[in-house]
C-alpha atoms as a PDB file:
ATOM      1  CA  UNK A   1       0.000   0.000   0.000  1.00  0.00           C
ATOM      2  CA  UNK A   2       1.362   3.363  -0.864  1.00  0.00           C
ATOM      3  CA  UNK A   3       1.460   6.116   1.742  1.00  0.00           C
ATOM      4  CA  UNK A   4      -0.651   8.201  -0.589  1.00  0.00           C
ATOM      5  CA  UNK A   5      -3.499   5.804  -0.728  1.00  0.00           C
ATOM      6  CA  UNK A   6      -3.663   5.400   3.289  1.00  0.00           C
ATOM      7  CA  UNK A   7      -7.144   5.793   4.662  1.00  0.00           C
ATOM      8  CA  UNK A   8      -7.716   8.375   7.178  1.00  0.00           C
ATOM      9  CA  UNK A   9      -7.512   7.228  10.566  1.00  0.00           C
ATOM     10  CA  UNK A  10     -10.158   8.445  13.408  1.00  0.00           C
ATOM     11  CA  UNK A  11     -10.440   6.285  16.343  1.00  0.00           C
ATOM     12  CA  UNK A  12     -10.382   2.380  17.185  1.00  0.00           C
ATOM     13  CA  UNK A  13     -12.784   1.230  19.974  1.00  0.00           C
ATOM     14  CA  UNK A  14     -11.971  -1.353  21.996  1.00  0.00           C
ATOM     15  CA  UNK A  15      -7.908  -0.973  22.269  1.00  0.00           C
ATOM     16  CA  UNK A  16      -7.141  -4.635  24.016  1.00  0.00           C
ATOM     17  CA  UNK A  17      -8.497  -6.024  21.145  1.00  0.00           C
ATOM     18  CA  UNK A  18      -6.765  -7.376  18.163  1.00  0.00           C
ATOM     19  CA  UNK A  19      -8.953  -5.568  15.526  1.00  0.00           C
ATOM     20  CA  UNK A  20      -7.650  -2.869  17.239  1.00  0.00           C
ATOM     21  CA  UNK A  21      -3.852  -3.528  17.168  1.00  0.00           C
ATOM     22  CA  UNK A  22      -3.831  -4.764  13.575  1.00  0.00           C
ATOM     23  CA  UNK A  23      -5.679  -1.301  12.788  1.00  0.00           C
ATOM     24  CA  UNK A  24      -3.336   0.026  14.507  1.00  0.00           C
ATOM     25  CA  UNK A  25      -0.606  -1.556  12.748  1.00  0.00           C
ATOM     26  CA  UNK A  26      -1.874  -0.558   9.603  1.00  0.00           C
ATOM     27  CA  UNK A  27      -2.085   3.669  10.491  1.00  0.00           C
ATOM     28  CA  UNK A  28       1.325   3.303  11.674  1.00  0.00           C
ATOM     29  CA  UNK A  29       2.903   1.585   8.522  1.00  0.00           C
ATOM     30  CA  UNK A  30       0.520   4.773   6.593  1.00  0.00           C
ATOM     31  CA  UNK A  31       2.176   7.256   8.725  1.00  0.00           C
ATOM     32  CA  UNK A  32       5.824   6.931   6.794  1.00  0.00           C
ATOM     33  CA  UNK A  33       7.150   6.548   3.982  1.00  0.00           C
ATOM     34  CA  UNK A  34       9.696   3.758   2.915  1.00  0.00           C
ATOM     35  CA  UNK A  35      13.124   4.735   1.579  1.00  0.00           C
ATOM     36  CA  UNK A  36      11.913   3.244  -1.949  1.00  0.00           C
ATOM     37  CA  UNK A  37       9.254   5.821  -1.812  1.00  0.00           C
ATOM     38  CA  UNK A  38      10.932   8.904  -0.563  1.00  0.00           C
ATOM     39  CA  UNK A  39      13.555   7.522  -4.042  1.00  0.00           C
ATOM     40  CA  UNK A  40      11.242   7.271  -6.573  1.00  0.00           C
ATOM     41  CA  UNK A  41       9.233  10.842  -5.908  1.00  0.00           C
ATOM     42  CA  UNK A  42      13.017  12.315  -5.687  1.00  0.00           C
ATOM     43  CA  UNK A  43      13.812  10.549  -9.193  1.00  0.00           C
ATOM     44  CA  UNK A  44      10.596  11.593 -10.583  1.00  0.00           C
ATOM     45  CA  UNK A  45      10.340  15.388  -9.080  1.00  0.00           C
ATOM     46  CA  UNK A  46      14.498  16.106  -9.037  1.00  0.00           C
ATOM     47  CA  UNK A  47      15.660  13.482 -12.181  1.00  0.00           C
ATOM     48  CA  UNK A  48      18.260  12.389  -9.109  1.00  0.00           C
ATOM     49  CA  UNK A  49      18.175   9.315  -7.056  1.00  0.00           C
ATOM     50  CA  UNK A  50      18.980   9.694  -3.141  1.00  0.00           C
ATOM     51  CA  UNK A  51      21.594   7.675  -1.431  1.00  0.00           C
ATOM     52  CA  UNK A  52      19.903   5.594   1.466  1.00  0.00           C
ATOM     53  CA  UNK A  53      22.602   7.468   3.966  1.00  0.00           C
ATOM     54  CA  UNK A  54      20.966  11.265   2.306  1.00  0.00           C
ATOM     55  CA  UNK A  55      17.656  10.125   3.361  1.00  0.00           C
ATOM     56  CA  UNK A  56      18.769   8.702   6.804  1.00  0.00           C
ATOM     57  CA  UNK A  57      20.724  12.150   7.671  1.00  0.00           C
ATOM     58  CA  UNK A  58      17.632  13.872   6.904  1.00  0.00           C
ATOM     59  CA  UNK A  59      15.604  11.921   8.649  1.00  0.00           C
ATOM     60  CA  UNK A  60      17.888  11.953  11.672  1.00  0.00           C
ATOM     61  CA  UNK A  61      17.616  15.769  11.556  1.00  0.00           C
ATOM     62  CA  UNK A  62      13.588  15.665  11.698  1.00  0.00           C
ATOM     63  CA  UNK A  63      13.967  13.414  14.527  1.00  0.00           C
ATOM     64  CA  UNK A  64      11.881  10.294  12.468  1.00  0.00           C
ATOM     65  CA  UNK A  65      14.643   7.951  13.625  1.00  0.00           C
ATOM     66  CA  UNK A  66      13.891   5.028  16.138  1.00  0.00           C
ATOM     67  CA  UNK A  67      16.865   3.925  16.988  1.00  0.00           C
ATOM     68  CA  UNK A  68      20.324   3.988  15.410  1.00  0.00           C
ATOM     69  CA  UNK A  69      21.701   1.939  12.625  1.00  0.00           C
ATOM     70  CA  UNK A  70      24.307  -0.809  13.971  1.00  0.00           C
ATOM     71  CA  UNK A  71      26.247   0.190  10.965  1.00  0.00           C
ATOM     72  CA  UNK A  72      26.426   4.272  11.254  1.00  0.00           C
ATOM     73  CA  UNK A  73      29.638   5.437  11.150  1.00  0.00           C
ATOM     74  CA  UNK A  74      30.543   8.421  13.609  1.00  0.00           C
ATOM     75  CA  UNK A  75      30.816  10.942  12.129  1.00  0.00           C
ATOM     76  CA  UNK A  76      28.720  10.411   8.984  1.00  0.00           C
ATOM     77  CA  UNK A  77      30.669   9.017   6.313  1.00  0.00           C
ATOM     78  CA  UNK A  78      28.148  10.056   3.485  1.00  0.00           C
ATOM     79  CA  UNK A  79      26.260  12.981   4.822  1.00  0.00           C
ATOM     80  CA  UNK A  80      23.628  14.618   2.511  1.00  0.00           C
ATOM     81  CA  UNK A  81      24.680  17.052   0.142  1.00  0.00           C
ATOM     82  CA  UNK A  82      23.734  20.436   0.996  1.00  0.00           C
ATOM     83  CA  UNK A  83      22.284  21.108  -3.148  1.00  0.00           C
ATOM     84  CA  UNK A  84      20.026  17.498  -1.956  1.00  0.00           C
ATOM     85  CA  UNK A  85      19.035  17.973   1.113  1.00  0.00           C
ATOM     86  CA  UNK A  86      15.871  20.286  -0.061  1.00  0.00           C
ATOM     87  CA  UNK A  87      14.627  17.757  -2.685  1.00  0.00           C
ATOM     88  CA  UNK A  88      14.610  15.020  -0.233  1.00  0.00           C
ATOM     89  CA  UNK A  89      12.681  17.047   2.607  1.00  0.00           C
ATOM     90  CA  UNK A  90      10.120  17.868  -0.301  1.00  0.00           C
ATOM     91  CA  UNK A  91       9.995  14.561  -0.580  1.00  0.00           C
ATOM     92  CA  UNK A  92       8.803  13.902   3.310  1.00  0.00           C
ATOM     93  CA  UNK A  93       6.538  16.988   3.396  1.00  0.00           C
ATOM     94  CA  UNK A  94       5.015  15.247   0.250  1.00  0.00           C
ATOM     95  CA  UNK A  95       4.383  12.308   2.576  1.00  0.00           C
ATOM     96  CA  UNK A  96       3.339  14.590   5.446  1.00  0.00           C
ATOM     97  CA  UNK A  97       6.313  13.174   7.507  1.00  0.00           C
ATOM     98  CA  UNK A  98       7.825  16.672   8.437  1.00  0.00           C
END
């Protein structure tokens, strides 16, 4: 399911329940958008492709990171380019991430 087809979320009554955690599931996974996303509106909006590491930094910034990446090199080896980094935050407000 694309993030752009995601059905607009209200309430779930009943919260134990397991209609209720699957639904719940399924609004979360709406609420971002995967790296393969974020990519091809970039490609198709910029004529660029973003680096997995861009989108990451970006996403660091905006504070949509979980955790941290048991790979991430300190410093950043591959930070985003400064002439990128507005494309691919386009790309999240397009999602409604940021």
């Amino acid at each position: 399911m694309s993030l752009l087809e995601c059905p607009v979320y209200t309430t779930v009554e009943g919260r134990g329940s397991k209609r209720a955690k699957s639904e719940a599931n399924r609004v979360q996974r709406c609420m971002t958008a995967t790296y393969d996303e974020i990519r091809e509106y970039v490609k198709e909006e910029y004529g660029f492709t973003p680096s997995g590491c861009w989108i990451a930094h970006v996403r660091e910034h905006h504070g949509l990171t979980s955790r941290q990446a048991p790979n991430r090199q300190h410093p950043r080896e591959n930070p985003c380019p400064e002439d990128k980094w507005d494309a691919i935050e386009e790309a999240h407000r397009k999602f409604d991430m940021i």
